[in-house]
PDB file of N, CA and C in Angstrom:
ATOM      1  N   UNK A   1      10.325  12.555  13.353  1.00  0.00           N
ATOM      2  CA  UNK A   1       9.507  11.390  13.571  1.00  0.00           C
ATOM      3  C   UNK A   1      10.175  10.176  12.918  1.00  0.00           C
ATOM      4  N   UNK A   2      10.173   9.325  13.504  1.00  0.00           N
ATOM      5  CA  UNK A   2      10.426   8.049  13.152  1.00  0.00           C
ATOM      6  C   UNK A   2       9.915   7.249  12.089  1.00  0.00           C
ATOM      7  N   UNK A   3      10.435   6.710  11.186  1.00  0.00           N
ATOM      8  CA  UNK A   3       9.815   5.917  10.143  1.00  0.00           C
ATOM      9  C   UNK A   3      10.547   4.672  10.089  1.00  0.00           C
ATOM     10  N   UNK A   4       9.502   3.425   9.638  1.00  0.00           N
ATOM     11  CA  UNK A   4       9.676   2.548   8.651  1.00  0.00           C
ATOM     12  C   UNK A   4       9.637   1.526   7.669  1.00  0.00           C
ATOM     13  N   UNK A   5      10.696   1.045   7.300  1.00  0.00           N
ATOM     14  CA  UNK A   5      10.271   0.248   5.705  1.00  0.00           C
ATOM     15  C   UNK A   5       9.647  -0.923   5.740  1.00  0.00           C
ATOM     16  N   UNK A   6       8.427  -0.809   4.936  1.00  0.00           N
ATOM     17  CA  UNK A   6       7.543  -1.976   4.817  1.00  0.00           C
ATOM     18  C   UNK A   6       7.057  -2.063   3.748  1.00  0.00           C
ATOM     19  N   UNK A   7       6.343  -3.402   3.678  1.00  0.00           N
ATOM     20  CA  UNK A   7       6.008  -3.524   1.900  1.00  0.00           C
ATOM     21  C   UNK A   7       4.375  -3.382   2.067  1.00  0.00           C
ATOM     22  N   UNK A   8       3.368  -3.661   1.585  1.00  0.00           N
ATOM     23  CA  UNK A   8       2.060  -3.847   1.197  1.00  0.00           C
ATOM     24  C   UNK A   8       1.920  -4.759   0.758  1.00  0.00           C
ATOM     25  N   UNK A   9       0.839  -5.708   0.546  1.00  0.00           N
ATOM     26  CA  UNK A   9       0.560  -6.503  -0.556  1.00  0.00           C
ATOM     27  C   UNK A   9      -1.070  -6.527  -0.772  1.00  0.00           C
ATOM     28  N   UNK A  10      -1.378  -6.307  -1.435  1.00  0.00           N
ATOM     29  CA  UNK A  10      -3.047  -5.819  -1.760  1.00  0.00           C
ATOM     30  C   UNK A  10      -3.052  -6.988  -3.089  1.00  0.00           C
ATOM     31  N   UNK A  11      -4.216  -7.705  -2.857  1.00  0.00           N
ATOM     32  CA  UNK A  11      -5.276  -8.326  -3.848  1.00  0.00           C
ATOM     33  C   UNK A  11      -6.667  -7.371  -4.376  1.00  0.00           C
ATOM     34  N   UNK A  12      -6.831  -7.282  -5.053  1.00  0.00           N
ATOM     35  CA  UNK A  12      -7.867  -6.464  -5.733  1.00  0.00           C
ATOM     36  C   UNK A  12      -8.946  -8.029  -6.163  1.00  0.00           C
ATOM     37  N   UNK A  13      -9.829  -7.851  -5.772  1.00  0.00           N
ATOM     38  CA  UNK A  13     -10.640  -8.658  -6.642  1.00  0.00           C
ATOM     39  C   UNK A  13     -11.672  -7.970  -7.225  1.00  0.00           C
ATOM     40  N   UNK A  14     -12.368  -6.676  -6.565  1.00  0.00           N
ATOM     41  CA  UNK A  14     -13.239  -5.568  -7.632  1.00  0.00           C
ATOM     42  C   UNK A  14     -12.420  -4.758  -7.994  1.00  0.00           C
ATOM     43  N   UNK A  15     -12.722  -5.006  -9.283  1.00  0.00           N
ATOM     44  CA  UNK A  15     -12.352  -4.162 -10.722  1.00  0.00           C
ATOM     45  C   UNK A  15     -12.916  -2.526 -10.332  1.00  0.00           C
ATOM     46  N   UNK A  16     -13.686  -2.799  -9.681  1.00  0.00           N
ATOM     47  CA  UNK A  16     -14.298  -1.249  -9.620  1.00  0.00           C
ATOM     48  C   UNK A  16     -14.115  -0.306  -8.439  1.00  0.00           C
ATOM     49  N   UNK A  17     -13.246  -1.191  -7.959  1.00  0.00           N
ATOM     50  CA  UNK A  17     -12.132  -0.379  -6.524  1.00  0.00           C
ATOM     51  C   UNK A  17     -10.680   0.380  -6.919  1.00  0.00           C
ATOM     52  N   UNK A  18     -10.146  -0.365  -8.143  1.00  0.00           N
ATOM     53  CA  UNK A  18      -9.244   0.222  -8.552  1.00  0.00           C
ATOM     54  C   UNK A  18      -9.105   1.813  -8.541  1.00  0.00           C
ATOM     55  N   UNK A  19      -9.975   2.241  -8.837  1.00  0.00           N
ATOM     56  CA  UNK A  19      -9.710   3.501  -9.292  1.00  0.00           C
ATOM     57  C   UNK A  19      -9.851   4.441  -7.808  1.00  0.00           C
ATOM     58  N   UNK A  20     -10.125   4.290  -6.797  1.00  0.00           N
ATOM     59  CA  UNK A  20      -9.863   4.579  -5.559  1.00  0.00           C
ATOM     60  C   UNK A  20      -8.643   4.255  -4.527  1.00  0.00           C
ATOM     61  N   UNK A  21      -8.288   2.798  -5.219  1.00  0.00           N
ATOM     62  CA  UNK A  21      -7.043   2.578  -4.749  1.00  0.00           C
ATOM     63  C   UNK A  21      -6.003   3.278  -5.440  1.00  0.00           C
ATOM     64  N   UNK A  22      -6.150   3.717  -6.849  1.00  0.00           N
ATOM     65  CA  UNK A  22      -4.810   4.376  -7.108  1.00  0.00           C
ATOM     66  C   UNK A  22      -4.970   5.842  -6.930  1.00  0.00           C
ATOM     67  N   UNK A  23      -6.138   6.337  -6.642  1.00  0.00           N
ATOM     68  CA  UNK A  23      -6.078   7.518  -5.756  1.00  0.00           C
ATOM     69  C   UNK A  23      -5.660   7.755  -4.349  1.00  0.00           C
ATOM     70  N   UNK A  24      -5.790   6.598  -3.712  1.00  0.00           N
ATOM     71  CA  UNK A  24      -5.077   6.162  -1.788  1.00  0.00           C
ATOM     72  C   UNK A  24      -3.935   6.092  -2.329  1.00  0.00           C
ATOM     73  N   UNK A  25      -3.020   5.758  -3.440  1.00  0.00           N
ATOM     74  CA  UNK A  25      -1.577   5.624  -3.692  1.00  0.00           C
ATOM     75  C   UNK A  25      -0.741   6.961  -4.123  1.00  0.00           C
ATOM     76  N   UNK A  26      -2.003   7.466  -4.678  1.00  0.00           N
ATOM     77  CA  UNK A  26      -1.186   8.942  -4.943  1.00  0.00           C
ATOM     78  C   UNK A  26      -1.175   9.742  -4.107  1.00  0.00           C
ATOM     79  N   UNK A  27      -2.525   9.830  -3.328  1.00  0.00           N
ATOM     80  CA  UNK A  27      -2.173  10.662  -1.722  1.00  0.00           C
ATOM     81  C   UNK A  27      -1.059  10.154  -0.946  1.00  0.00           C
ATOM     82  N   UNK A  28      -0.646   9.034  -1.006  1.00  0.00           N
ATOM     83  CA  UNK A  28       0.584   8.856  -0.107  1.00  0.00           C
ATOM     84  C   UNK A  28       1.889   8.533  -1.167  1.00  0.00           C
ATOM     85  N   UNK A  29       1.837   9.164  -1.862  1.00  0.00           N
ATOM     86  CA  UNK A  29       2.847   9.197  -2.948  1.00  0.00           C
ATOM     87  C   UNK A  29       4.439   9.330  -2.677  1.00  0.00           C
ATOM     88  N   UNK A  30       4.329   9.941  -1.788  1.00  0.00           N
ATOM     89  CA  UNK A  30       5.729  10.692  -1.236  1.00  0.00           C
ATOM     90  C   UNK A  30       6.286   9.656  -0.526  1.00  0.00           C
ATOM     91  N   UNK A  31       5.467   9.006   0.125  1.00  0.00           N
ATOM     92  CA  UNK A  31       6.123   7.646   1.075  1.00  0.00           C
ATOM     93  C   UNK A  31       6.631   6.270   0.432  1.00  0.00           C
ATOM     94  N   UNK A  32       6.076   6.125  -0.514  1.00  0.00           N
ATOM     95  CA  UNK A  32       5.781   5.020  -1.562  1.00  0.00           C
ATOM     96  C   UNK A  32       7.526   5.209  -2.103  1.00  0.00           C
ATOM     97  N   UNK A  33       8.215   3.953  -1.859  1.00  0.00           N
ATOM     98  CA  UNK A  33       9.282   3.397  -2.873  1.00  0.00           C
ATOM     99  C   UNK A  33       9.065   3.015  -4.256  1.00  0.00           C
ATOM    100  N   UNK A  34       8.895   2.131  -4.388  1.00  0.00           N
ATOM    101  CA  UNK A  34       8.307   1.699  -5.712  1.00  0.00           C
ATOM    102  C   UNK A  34       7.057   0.722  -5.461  1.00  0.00           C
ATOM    103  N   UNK A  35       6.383   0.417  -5.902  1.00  0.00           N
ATOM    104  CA  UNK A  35       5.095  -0.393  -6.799  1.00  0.00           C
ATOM    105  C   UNK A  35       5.468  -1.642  -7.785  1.00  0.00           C
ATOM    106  N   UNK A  36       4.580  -2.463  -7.402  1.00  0.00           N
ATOM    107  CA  UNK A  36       4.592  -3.526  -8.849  1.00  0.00           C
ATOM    108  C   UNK A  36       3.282  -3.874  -8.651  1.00  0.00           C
ATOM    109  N   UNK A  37       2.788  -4.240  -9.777  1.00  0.00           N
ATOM    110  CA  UNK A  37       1.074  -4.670  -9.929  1.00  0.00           C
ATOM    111  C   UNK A  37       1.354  -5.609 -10.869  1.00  0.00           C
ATOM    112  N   UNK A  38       0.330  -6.697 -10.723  1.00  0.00           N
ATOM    113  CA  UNK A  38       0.534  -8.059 -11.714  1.00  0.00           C
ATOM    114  C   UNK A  38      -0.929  -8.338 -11.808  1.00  0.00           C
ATOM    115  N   UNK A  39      -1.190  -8.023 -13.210  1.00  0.00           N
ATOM    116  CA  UNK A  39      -2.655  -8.356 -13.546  1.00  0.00           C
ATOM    117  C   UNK A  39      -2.747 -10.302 -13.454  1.00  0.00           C
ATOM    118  N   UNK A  40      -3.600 -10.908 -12.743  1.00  0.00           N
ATOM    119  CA  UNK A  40      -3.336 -12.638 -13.023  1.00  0.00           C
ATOM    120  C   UNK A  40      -5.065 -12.534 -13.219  1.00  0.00           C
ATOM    121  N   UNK A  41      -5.545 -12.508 -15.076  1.00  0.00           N
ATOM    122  CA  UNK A  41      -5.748 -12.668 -15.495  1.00  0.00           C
ATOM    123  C   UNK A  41      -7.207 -14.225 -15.452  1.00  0.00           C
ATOM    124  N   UNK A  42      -6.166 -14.512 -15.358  1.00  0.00           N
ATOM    125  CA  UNK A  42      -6.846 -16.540 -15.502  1.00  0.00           C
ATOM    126  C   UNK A  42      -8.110 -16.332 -14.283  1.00  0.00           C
ATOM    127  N   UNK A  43      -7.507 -15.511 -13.287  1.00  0.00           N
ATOM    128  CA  UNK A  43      -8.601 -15.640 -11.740  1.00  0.00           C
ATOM    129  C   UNK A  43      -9.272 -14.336 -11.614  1.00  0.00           C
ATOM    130  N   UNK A  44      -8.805 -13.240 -12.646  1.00  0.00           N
ATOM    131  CA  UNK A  44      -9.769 -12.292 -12.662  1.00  0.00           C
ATOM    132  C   UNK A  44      -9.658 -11.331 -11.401  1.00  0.00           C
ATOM    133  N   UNK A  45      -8.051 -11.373 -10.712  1.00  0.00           N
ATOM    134  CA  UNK A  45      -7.524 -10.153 -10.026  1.00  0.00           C
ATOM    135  C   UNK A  45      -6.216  -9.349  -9.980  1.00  0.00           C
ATOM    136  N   UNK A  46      -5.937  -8.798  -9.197  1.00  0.00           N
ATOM    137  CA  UNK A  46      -5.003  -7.818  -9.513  1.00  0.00           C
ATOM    138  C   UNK A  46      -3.981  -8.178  -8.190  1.00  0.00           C
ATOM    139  N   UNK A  47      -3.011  -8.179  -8.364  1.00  0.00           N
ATOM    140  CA  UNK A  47      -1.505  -8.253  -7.249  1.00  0.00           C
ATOM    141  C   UNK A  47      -0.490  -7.173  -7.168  1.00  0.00           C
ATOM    142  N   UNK A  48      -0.507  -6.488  -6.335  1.00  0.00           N
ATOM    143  CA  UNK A  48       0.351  -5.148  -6.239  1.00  0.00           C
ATOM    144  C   UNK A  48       1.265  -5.316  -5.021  1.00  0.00           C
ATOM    145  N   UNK A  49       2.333  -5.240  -5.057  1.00  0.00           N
ATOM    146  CA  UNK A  49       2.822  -5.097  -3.973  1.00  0.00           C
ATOM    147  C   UNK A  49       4.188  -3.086  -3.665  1.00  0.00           C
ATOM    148  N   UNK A  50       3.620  -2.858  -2.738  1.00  0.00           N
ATOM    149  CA  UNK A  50       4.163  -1.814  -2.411  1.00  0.00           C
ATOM    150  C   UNK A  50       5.279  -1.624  -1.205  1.00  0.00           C
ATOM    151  N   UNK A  51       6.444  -1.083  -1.559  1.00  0.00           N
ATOM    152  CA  UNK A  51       7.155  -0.960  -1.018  1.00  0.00           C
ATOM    153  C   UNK A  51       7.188   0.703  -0.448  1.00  0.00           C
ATOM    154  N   UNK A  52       7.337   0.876   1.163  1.00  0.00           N
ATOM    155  CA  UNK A  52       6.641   2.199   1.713  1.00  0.00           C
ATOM    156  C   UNK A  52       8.327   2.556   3.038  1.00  0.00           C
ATOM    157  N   UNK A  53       8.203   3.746   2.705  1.00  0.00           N
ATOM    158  CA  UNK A  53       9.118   3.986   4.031  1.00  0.00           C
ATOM    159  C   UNK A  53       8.246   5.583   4.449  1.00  0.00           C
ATOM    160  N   UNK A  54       7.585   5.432   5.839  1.00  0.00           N
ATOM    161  CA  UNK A  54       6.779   6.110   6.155  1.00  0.00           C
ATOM    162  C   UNK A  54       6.951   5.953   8.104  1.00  0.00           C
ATOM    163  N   UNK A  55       6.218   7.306   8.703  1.00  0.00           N
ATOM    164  CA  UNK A  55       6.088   6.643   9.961  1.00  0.00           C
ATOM    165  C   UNK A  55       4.821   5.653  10.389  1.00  0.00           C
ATOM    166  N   UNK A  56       4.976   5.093  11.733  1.00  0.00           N
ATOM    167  CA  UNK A  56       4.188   3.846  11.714  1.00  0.00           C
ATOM    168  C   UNK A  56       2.769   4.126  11.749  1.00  0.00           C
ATOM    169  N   UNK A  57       1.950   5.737  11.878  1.00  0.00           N
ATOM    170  CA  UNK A  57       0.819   5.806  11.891  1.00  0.00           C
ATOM    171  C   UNK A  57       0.362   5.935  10.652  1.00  0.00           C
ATOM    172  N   UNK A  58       1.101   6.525   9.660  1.00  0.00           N
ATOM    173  CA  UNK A  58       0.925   6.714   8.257  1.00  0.00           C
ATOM    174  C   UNK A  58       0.833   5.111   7.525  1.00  0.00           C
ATOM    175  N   UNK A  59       1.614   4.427   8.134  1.00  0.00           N
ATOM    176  CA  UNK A  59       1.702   3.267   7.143  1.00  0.00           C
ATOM    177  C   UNK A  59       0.289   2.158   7.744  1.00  0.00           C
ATOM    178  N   UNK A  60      -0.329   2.436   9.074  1.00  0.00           N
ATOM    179  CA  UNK A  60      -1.796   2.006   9.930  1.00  0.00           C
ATOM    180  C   UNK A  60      -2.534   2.359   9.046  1.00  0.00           C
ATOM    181  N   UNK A  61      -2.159   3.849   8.650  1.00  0.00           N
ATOM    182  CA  UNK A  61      -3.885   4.305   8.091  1.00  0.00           C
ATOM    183  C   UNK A  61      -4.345   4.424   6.733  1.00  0.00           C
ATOM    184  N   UNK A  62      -2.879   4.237   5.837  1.00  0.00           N
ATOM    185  CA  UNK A  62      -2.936   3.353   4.781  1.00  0.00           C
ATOM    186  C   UNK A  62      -3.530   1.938   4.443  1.00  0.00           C
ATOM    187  N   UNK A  63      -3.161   1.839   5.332  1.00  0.00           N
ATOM    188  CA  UNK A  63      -3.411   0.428   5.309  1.00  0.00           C
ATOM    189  C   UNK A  63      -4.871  -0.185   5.809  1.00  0.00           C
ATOM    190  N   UNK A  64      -5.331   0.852   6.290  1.00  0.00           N
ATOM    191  CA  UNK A  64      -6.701   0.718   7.122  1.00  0.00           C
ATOM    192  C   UNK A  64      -7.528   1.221   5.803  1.00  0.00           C
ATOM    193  N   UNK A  65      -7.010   2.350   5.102  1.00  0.00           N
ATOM    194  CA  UNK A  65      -7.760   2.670   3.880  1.00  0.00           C
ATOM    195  C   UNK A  65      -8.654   1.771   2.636  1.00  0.00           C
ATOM    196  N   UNK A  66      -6.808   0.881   2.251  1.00  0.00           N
ATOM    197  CA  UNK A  66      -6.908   0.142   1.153  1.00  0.00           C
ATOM    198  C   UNK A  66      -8.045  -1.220   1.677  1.00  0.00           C
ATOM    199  N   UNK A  67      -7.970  -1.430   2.941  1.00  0.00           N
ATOM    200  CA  UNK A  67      -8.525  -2.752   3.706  1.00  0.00           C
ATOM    201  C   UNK A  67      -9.944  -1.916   3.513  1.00  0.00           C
ATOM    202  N   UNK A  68     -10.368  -1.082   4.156  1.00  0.00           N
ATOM    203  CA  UNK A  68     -11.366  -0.479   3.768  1.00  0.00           C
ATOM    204  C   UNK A  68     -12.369  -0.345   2.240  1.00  0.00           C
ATOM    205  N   UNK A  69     -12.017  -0.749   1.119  1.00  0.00           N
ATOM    206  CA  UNK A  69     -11.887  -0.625  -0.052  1.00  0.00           C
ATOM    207  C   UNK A  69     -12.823  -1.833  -0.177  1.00  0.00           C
ATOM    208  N   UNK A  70     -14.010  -2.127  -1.467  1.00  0.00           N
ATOM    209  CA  UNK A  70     -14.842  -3.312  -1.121  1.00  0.00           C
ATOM    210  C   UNK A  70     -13.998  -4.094  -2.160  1.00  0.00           C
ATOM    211  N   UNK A  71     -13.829  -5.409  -1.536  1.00  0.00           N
ATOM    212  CA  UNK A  71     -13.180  -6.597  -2.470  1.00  0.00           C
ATOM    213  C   UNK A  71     -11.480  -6.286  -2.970  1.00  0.00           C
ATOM    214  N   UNK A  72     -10.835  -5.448  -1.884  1.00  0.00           N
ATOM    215  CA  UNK A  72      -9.295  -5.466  -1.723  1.00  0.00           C
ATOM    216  C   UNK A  72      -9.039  -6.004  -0.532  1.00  0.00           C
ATOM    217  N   UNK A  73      -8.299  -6.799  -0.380  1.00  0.00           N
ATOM    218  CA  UNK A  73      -7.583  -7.339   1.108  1.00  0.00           C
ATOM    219  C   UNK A  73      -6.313  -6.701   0.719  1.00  0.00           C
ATOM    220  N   UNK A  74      -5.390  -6.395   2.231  1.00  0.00           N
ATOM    221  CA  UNK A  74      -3.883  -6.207   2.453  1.00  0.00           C
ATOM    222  C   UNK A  74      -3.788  -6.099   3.408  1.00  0.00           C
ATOM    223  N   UNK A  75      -2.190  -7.038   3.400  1.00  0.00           N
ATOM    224  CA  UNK A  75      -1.737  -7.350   4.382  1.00  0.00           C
ATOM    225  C   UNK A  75      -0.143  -6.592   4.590  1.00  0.00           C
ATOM    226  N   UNK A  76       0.359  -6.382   5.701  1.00  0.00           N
ATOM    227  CA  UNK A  76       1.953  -5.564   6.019  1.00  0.00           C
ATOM    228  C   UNK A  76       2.351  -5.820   6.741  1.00  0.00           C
ATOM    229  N   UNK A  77       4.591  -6.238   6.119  1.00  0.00           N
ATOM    230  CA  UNK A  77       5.147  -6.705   6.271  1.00  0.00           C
ATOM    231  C   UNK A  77       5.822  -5.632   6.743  1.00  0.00           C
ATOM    232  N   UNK A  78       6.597  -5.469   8.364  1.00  0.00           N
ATOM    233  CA  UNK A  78       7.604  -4.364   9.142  1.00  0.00           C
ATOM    234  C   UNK A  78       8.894  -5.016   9.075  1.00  0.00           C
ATOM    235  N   UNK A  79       9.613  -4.253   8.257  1.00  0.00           N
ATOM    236  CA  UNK A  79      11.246  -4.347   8.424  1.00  0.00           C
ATOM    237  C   UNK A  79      11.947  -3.571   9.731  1.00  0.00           C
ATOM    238  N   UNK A  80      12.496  -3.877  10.236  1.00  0.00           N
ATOM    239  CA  UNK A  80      13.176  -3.339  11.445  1.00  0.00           C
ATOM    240  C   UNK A  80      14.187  -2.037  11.955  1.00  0.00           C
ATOM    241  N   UNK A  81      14.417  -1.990  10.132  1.00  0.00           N
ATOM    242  CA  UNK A  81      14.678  -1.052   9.812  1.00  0.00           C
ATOM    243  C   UNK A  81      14.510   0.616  10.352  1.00  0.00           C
ATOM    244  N   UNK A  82      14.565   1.512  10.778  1.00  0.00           N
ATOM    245  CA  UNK A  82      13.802   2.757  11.757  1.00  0.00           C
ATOM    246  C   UNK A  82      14.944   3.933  11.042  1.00  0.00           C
ATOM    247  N   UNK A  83      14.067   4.699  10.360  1.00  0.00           N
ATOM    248  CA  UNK A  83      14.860   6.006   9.752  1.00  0.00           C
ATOM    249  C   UNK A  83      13.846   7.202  10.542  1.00  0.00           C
ATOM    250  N   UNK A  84      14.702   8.037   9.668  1.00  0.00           N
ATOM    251  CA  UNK A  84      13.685   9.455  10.344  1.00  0.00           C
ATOM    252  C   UNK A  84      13.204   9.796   9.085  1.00  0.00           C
ATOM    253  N   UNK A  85      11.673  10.766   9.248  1.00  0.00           N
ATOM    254  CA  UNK A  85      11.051  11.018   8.499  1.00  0.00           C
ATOM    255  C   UNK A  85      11.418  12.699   7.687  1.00  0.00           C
ATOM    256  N   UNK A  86      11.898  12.800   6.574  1.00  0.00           N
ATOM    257  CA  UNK A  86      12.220  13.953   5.926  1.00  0.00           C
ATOM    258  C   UNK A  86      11.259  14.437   5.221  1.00  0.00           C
ATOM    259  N   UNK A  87       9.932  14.347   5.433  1.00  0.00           N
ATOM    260  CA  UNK A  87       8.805  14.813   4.454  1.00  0.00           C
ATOM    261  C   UNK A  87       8.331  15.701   5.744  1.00  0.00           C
ATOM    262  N   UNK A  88       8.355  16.209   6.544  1.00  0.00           N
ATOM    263  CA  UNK A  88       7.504  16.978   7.082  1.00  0.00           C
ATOM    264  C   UNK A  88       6.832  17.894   6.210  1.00  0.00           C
TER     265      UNK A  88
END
């Protein structure tokens, strides 16, 4: 299957979603490049951006998850990039 690389970018504004979102991150753990999260403090949310190499239904329903989540928005960025998928 076909995969590919894209980033995430999720705003958190409930504090009390977190802990579901980093459970949606560990179920797709395997796909996940790296992570960065930036607490900004002053406005009282959270900035994560994720870097994913996955196929394109996996990286939909991720993404449909975290959007799903009350008071997280995210949005995804497709690199053109197209590998094959070695996690079967």
């Amino acid at each position: 299957m076909e995969t590919r690389v894209a980033v995430m970018s999720v705003i958190v504004e409930n504090p009390d979603s977190v802990a579901m979102l980093n459970e949606l991150l560990h179920e797709y753990s395997s796909y996940i490049i790296g992570r960065m999260g930036i607490p900004y403090r002053e406005k009282n949310i959270n900035i994560i951006s994720i870097a994913l190499d996955a196929p394109q239904n996996t990286l939909s329903s991720l993404a449909g998850k975290i959007g799903n989540l009350n008071g997280v928005s995210v949005k995804t960025a497709y690199s053109s990039v197209i590998g094959t998928d070695t996690k079967k």
